[in-house]
PDB file of N, CA and C in Angstrom:
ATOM      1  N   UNK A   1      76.923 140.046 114.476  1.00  0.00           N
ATOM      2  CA  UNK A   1      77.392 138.681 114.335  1.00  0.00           C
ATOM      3  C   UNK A   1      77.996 138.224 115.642  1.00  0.00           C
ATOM      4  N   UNK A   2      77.680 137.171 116.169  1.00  0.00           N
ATOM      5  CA  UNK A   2      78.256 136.526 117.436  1.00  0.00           C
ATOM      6  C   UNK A   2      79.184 135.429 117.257  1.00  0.00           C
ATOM      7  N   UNK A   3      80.224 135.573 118.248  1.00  0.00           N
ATOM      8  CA  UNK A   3      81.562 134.584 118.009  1.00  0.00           C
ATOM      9  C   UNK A   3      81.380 133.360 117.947  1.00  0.00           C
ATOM     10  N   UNK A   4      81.839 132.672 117.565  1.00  0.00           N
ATOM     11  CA  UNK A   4      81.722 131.115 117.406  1.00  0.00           C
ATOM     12  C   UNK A   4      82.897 130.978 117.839  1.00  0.00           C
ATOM     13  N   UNK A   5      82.921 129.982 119.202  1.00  0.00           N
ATOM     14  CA  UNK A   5      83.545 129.490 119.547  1.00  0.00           C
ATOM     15  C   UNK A   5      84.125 127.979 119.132  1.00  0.00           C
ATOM     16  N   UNK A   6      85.172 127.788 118.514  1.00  0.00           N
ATOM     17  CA  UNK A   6      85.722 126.674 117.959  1.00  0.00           C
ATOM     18  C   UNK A   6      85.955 125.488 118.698  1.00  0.00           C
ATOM     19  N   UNK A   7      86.206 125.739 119.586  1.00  0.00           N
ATOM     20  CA  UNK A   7      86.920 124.002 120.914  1.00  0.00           C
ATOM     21  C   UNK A   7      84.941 123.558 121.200  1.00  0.00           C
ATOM     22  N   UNK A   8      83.907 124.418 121.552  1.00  0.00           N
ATOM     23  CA  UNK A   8      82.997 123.866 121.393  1.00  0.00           C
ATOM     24  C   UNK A   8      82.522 123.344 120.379  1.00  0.00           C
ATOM     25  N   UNK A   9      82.336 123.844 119.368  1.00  0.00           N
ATOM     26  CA  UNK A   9      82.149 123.672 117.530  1.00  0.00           C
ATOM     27  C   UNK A   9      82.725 121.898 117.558  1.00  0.00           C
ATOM     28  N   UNK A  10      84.018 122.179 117.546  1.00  0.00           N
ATOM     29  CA  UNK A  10      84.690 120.800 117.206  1.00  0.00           C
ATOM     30  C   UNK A  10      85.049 119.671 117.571  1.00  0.00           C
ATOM     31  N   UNK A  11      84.343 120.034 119.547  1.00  0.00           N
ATOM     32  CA  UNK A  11      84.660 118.972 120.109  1.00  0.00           C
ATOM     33  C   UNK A  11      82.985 118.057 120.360  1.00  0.00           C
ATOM     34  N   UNK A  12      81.938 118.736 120.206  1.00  0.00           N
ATOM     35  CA  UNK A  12      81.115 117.991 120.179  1.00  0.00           C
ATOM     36  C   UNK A  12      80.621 117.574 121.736  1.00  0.00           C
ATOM     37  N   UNK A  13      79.669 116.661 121.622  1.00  0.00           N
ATOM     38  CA  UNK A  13      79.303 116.479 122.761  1.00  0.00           C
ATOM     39  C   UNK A  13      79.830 115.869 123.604  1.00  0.00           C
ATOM     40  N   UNK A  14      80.391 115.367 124.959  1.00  0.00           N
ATOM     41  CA  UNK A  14      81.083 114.542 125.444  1.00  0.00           C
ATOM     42  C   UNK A  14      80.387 113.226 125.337  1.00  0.00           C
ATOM     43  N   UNK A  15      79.309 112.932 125.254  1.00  0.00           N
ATOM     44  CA  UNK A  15      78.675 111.522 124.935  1.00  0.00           C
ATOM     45  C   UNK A  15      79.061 111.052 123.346  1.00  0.00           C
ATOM     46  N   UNK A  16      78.391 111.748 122.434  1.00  0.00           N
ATOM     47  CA  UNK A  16      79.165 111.670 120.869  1.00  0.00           C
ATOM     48  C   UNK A  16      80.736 111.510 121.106  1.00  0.00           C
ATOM     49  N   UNK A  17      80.816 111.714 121.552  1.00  0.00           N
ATOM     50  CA  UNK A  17      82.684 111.925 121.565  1.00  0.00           C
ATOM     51  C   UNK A  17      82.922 109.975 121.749  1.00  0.00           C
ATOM     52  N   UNK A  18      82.333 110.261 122.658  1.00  0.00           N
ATOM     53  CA  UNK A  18      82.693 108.456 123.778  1.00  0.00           C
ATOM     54  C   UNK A  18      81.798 107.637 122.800  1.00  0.00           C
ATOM     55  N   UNK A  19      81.154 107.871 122.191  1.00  0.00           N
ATOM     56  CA  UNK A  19      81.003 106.787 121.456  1.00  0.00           C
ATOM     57  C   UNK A  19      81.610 106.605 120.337  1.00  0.00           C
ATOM     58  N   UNK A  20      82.061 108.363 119.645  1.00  0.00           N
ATOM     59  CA  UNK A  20      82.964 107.989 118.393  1.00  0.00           C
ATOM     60  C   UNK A  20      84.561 106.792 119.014  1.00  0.00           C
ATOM     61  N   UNK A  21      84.438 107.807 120.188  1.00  0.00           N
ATOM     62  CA  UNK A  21      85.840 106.570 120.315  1.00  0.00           C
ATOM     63  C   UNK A  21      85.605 105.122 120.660  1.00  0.00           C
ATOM     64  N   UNK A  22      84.667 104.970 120.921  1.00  0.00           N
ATOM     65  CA  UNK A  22      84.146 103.048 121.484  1.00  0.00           C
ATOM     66  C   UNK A  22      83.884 102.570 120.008  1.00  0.00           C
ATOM     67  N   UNK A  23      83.595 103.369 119.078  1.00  0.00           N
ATOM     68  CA  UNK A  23      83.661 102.556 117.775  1.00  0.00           C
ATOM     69  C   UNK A  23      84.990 102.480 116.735  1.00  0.00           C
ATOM     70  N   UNK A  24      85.942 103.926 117.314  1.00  0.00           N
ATOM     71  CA  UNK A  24      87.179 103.386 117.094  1.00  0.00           C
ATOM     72  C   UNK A  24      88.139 102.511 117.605  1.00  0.00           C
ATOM     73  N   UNK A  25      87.885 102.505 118.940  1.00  0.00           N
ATOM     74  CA  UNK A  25      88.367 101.070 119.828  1.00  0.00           C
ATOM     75  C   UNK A  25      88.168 100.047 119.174  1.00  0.00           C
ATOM     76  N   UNK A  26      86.897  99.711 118.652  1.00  0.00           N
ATOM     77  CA  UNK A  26      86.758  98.700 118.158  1.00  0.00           C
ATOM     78  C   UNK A  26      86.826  98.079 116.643  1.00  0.00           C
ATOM     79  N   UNK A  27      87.138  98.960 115.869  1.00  0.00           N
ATOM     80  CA  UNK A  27      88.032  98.851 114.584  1.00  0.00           C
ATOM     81  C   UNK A  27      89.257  99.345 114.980  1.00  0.00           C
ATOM     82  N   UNK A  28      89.927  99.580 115.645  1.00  0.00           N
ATOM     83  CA  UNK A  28      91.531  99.176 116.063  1.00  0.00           C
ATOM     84  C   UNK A  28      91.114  97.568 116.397  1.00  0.00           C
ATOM     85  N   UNK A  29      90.149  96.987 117.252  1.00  0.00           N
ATOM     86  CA  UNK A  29      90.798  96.193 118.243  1.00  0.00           C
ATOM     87  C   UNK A  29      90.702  94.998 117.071  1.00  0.00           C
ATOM     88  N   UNK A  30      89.812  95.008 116.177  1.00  0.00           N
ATOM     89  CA  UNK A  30      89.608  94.630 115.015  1.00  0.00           C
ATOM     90  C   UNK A  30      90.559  94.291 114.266  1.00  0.00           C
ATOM     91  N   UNK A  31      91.452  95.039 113.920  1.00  0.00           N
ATOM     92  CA  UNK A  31      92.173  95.704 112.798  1.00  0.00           C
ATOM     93  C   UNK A  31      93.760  94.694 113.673  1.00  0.00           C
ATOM     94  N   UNK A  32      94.052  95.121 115.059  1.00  0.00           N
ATOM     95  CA  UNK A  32      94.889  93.902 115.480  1.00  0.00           C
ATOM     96  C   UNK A  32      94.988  92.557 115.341  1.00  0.00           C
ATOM     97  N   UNK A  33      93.462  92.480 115.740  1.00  0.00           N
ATOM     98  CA  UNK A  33      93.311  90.922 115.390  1.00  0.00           C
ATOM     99  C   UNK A  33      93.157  90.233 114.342  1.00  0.00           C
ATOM    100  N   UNK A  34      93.016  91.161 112.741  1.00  0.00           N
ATOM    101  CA  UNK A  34      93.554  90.710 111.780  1.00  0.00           C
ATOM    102  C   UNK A  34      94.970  90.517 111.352  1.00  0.00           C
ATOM    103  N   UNK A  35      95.715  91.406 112.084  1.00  0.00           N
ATOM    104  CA  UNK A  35      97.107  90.869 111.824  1.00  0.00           C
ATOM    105  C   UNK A  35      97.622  90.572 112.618  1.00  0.00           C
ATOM    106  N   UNK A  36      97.020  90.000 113.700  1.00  0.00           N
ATOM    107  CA  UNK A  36      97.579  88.778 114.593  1.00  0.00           C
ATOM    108  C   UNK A  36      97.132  87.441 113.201  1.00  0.00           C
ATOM    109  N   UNK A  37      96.044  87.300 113.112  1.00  0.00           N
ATOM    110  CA  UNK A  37      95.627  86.184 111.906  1.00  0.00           C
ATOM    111  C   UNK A  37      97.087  86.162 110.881  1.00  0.00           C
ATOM    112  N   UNK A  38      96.975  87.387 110.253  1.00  0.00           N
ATOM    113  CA  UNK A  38      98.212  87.413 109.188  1.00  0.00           C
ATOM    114  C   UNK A  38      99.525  86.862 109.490  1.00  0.00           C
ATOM    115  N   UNK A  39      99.759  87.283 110.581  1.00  0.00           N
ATOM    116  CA  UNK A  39     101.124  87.102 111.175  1.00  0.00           C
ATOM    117  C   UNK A  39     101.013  85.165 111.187  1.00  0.00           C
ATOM    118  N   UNK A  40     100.351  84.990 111.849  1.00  0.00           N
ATOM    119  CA  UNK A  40     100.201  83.385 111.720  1.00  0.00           C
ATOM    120  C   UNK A  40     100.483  82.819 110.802  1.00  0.00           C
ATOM    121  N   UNK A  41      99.657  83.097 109.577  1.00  0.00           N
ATOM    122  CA  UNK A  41      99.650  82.451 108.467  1.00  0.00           C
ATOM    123  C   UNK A  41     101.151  82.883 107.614  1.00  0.00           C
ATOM    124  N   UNK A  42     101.684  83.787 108.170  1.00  0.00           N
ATOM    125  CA  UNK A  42     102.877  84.542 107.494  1.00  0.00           C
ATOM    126  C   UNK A  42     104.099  83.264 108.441  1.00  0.00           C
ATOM    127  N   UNK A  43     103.688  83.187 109.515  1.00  0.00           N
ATOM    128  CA  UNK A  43     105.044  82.580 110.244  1.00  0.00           C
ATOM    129  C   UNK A  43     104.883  80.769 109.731  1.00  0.00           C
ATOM    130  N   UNK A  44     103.883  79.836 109.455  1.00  0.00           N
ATOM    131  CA  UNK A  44     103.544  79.006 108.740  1.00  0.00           C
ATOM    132  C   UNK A  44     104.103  78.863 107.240  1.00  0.00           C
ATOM    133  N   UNK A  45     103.977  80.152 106.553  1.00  0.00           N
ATOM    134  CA  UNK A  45     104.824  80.447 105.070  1.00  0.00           C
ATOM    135  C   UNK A  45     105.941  80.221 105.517  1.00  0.00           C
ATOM    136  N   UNK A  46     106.234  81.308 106.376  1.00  0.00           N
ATOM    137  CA  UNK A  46     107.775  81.166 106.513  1.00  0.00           C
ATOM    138  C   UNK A  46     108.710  79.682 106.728  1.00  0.00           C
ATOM    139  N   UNK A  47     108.086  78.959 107.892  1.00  0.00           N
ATOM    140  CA  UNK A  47     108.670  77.829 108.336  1.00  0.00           C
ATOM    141  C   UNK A  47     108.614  76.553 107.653  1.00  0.00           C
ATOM    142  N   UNK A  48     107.087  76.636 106.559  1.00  0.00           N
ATOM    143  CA  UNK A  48     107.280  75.828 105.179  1.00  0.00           C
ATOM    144  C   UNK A  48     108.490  75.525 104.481  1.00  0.00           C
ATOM    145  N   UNK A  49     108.308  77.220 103.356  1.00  0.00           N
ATOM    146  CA  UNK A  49     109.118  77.230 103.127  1.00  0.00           C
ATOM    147  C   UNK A  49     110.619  76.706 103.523  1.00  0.00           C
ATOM    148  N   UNK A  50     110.861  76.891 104.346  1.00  0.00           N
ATOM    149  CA  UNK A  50     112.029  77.014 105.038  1.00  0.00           C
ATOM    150  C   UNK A  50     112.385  75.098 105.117  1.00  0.00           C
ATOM    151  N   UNK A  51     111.450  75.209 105.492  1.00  0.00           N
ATOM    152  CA  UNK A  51     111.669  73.289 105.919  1.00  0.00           C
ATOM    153  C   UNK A  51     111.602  72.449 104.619  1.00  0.00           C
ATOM    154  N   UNK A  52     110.904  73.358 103.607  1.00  0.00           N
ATOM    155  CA  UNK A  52     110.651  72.574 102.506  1.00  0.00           C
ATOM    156  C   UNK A  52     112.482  72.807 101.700  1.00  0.00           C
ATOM    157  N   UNK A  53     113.047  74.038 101.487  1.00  0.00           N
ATOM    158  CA  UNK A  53     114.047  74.070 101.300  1.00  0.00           C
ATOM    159  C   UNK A  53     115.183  73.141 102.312  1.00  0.00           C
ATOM    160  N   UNK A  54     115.347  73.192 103.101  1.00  0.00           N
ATOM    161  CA  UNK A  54     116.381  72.087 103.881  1.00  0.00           C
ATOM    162  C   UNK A  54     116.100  71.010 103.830  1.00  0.00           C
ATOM    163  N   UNK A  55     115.020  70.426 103.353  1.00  0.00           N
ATOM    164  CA  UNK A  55     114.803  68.856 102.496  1.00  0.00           C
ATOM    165  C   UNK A  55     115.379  68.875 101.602  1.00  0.00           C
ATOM    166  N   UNK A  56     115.233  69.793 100.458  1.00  0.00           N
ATOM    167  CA  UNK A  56     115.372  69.513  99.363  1.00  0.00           C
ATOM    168  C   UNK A  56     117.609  69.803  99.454  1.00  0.00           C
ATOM    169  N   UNK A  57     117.646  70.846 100.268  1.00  0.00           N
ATOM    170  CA  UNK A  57     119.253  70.598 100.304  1.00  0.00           C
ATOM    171  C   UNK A  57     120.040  69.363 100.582  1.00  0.00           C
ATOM    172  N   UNK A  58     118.982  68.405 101.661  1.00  0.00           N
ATOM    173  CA  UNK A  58     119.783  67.502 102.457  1.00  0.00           C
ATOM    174  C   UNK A  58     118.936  65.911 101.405  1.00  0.00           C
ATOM    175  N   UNK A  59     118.071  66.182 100.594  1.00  0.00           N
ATOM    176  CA  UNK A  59     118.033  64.985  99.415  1.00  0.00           C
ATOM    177  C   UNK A  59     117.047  64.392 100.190  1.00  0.00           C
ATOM    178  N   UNK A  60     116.118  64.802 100.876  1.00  0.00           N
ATOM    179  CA  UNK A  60     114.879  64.356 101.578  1.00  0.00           C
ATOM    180  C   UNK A  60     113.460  64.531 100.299  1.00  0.00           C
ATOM    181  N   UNK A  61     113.718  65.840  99.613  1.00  0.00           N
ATOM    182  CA  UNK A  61     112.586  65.955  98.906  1.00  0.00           C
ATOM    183  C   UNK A  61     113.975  66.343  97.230  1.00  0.00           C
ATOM    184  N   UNK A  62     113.403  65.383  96.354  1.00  0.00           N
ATOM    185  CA  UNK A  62     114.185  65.787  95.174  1.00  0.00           C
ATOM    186  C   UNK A  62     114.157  66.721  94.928  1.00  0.00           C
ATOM    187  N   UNK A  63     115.080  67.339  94.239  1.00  0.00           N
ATOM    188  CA  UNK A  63     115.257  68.834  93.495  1.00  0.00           C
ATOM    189  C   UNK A  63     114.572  69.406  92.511  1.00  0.00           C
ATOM    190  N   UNK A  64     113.307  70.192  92.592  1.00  0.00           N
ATOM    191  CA  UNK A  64     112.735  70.332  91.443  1.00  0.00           C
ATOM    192  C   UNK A  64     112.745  71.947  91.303  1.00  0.00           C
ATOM    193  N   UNK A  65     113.384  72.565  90.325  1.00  0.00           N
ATOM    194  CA  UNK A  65     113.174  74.143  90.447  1.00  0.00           C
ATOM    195  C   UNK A  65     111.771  74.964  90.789  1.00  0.00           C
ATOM    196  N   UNK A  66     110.584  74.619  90.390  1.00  0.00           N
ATOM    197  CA  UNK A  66     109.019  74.804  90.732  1.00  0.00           C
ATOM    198  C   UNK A  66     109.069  74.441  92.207  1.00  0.00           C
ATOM    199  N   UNK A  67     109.215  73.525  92.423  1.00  0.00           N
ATOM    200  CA  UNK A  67     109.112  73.270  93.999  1.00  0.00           C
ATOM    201  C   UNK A  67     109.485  74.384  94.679  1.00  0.00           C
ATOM    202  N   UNK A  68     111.565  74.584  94.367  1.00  0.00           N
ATOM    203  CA  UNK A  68     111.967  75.870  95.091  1.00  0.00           C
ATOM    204  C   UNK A  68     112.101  76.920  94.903  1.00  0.00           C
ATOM    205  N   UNK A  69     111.274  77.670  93.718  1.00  0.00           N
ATOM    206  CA  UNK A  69     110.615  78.767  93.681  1.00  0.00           C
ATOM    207  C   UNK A  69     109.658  78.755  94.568  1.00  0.00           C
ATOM    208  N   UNK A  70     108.546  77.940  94.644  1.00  0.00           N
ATOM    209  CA  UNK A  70     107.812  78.072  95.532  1.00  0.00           C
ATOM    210  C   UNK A  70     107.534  78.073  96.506  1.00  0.00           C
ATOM    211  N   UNK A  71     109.467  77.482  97.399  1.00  0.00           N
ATOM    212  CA  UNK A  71     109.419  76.813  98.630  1.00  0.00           C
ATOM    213  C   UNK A  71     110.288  78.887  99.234  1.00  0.00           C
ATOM    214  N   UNK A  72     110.639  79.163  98.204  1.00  0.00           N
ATOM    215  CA  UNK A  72     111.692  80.567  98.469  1.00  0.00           C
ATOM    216  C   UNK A  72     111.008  81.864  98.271  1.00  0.00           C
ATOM    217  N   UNK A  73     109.542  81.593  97.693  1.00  0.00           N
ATOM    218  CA  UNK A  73     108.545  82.505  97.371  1.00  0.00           C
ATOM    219  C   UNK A  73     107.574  82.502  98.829  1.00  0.00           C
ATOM    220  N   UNK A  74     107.058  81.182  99.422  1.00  0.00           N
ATOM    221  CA  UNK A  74     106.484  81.370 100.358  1.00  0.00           C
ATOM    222  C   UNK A  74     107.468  82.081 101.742  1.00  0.00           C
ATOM    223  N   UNK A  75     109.065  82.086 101.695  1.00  0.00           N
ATOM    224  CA  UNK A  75     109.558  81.667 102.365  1.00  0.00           C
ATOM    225  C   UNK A  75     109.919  83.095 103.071  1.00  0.00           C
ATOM    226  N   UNK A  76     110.273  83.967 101.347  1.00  0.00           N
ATOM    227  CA  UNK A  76     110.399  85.445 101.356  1.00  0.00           C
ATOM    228  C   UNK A  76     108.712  86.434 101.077  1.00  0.00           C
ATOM    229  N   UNK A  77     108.213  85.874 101.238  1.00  0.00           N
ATOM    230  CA  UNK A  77     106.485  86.579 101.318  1.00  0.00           C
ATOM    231  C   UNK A  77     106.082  86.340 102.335  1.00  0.00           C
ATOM    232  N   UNK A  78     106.480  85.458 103.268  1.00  0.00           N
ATOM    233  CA  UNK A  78     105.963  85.255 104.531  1.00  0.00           C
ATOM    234  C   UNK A  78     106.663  86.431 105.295  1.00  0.00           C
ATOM    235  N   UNK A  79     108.068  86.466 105.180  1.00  0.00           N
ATOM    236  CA  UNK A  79     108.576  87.658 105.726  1.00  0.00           C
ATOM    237  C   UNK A  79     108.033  88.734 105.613  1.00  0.00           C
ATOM    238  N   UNK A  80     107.836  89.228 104.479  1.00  0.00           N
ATOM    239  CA  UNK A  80     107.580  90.532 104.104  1.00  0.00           C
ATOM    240  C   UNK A  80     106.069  90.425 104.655  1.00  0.00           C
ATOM    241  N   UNK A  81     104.945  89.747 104.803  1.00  0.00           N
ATOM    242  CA  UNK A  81     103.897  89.946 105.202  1.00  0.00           C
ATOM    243  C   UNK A  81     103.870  90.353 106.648  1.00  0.00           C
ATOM    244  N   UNK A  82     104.897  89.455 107.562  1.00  0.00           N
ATOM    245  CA  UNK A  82     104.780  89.181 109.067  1.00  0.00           C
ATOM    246  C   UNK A  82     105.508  90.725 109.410  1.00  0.00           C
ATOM    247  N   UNK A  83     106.341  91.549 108.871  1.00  0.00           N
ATOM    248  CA  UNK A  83     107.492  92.552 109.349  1.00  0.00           C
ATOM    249  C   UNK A  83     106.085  93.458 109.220  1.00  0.00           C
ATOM    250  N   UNK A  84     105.214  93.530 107.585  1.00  0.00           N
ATOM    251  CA  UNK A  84     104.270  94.167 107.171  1.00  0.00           C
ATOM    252  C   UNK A  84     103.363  94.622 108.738  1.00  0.00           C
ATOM    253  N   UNK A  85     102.639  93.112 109.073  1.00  0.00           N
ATOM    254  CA  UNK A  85     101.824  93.352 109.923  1.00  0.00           C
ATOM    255  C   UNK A  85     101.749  93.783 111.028  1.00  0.00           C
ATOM    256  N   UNK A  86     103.183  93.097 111.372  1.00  0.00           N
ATOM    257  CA  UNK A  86     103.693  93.078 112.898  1.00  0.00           C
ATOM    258  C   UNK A  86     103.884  94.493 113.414  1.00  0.00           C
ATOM    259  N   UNK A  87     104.035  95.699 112.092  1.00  0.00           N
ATOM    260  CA  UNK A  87     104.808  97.309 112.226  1.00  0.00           C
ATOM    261  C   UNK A  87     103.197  97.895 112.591  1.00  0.00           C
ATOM    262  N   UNK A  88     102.278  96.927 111.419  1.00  0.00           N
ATOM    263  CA  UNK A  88     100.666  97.804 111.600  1.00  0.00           C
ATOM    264  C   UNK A  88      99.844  97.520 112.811  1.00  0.00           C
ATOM    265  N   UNK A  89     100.175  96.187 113.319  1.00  0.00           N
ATOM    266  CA  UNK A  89      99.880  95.847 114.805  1.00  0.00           C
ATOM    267  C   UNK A  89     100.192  96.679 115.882  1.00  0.00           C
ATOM    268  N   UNK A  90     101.750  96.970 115.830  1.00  0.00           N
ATOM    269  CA  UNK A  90     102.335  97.889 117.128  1.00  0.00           C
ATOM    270  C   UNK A  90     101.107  99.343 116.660  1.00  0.00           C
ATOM    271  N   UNK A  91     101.838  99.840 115.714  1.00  0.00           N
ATOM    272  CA  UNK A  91     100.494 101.254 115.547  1.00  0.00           C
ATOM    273  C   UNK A  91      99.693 101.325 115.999  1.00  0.00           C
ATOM    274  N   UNK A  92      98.398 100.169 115.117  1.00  0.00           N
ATOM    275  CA  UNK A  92      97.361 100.102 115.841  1.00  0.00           C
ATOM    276  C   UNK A  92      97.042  99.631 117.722  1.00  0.00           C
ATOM    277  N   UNK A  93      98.119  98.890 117.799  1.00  0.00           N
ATOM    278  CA  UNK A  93      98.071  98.978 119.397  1.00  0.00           C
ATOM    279  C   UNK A  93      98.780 100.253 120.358  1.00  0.00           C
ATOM    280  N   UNK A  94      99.453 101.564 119.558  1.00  0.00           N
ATOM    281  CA  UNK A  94      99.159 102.423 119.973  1.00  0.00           C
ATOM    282  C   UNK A  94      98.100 103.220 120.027  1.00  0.00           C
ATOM    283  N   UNK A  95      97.758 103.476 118.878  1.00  0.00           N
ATOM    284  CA  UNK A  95      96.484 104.202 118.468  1.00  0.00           C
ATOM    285  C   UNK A  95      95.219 103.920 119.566  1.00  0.00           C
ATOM    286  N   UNK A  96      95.460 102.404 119.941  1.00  0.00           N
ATOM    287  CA  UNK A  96      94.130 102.006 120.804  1.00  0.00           C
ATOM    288  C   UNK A  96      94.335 102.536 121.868  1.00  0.00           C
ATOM    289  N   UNK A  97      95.403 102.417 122.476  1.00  0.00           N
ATOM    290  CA  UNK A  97      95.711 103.073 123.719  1.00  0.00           C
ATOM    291  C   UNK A  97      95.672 104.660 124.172  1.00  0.00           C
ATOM    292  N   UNK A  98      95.668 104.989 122.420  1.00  0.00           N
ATOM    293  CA  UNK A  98      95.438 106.649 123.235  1.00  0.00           C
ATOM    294  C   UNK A  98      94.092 107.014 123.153  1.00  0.00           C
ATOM    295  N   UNK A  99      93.098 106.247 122.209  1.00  0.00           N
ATOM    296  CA  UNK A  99      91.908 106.338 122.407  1.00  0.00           C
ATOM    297  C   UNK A  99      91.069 105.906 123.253  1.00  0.00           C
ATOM    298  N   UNK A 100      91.818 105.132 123.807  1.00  0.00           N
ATOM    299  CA  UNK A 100      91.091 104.217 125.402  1.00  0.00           C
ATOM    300  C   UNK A 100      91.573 105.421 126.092  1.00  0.00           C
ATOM    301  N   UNK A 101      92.757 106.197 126.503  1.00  0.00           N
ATOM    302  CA  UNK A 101      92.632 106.966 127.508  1.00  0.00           C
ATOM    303  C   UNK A 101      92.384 108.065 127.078  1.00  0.00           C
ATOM    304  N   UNK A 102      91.625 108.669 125.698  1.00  0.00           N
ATOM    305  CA  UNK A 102      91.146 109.823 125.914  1.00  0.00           C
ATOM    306  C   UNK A 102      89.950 109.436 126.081  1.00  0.00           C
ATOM    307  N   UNK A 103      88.719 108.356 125.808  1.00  0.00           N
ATOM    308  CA  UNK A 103      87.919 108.052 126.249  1.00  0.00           C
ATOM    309  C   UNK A 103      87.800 108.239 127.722  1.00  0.00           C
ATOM    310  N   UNK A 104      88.288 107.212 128.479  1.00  0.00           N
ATOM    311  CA  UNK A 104      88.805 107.628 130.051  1.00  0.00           C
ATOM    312  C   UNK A 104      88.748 108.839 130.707  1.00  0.00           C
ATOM    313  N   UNK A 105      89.533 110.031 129.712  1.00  0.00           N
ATOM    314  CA  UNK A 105      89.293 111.507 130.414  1.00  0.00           C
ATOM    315  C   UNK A 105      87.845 111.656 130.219  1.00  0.00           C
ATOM    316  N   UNK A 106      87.275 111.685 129.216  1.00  0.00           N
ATOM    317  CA  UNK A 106      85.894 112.053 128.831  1.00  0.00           C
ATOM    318  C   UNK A 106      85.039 111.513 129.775  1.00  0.00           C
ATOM    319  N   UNK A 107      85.212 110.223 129.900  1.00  0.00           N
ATOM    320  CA  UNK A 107      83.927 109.950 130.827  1.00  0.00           C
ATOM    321  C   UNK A 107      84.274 110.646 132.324  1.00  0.00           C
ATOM    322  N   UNK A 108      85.677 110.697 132.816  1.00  0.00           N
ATOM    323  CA  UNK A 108      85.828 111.460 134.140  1.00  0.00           C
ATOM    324  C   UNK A 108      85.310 112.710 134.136  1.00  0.00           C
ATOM    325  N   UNK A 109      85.246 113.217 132.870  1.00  0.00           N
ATOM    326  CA  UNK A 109      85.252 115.142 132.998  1.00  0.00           C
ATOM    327  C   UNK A 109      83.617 114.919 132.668  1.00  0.00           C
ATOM    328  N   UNK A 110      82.962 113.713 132.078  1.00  0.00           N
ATOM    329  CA  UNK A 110      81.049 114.383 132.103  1.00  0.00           C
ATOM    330  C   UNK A 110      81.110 114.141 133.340  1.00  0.00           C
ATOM    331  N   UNK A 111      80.267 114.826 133.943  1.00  0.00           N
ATOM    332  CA  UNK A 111      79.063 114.725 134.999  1.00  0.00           C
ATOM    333  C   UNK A 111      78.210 113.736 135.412  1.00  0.00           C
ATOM    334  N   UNK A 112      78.536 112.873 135.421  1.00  0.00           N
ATOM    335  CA  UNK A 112      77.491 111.576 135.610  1.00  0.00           C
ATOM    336  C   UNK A 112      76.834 111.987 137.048  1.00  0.00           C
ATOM    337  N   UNK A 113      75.363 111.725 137.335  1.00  0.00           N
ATOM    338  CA  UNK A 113      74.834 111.632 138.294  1.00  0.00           C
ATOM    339  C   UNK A 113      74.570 110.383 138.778  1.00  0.00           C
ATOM    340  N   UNK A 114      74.402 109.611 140.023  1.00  0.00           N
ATOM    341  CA  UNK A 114      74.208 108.548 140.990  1.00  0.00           C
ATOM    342  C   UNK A 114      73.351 108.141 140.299  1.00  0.00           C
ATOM    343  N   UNK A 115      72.821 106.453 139.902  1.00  0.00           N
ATOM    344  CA  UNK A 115      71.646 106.021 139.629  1.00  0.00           C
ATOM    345  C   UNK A 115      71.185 105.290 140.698  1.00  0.00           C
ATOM    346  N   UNK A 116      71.616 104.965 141.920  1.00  0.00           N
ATOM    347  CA  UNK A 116      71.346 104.261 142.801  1.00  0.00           C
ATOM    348  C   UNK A 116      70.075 104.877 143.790  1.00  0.00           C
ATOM    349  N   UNK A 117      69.240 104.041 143.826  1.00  0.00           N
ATOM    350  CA  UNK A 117      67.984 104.431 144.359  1.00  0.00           C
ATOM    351  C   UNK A 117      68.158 105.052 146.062  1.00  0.00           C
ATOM    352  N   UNK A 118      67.370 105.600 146.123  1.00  0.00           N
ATOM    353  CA  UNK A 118      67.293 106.320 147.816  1.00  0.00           C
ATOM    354  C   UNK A 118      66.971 105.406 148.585  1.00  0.00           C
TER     355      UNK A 118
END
């Protein structure tokens, strides 16, 4: 029986490699720019809300309890969405970064040869 070497086994080819990571780059880079979207629509809830309640304190918009459930529901869901995203954003904008520079080593350590003609 002959050894099997594991770091070869598991690391695969250096080309497979660089592309598994160019397709995780790009569901991270993905995955940010959905909760950049979220965050938007979360900071919009928020400032609704918010504005819709200080009408209704200062007698701009009458007092209707439905209203400010709904004005204190968008107001506290916007929060909780934007803290939500904003924590999965930083991650994922780590995550990208270490896969961009282990990509980076990989392509330094293959061997590329010159394509430039003689």
């Amino acid at each position: 029986m002959g050894q099997c070497n594991l770091d070869d086994d598991q690391r695969g080819h250096p080309h497979d490699e660089v592309v598994r990571l160019e397709e995780r780059i790009e569901d991270l880079a993905a995955k940010i720019e959905s909760c950049r979207k979220l965050i938007l629509v979360s900071r919009i809830a928020v400032a609704g809300g918010g504005l819709v309640l200080t009408a209704m304190l200062f007698g701009v918009i009458r007092f209707d309890p439905a209203i400010m459930a709904a004005a204190v529901a968008a107001l506290l869901g916007g929060i909780a969405v934007w803290g939500s995203n904003s924590s999965t954003a930083q991650q994922a904008a780590k995550e990208l970064a270490s896969a961009e520079s282990d990509r980076s080593v990989l392509i330094e350590e293959m061997d590329l040869g010159d394509v430039t003609p003689n």
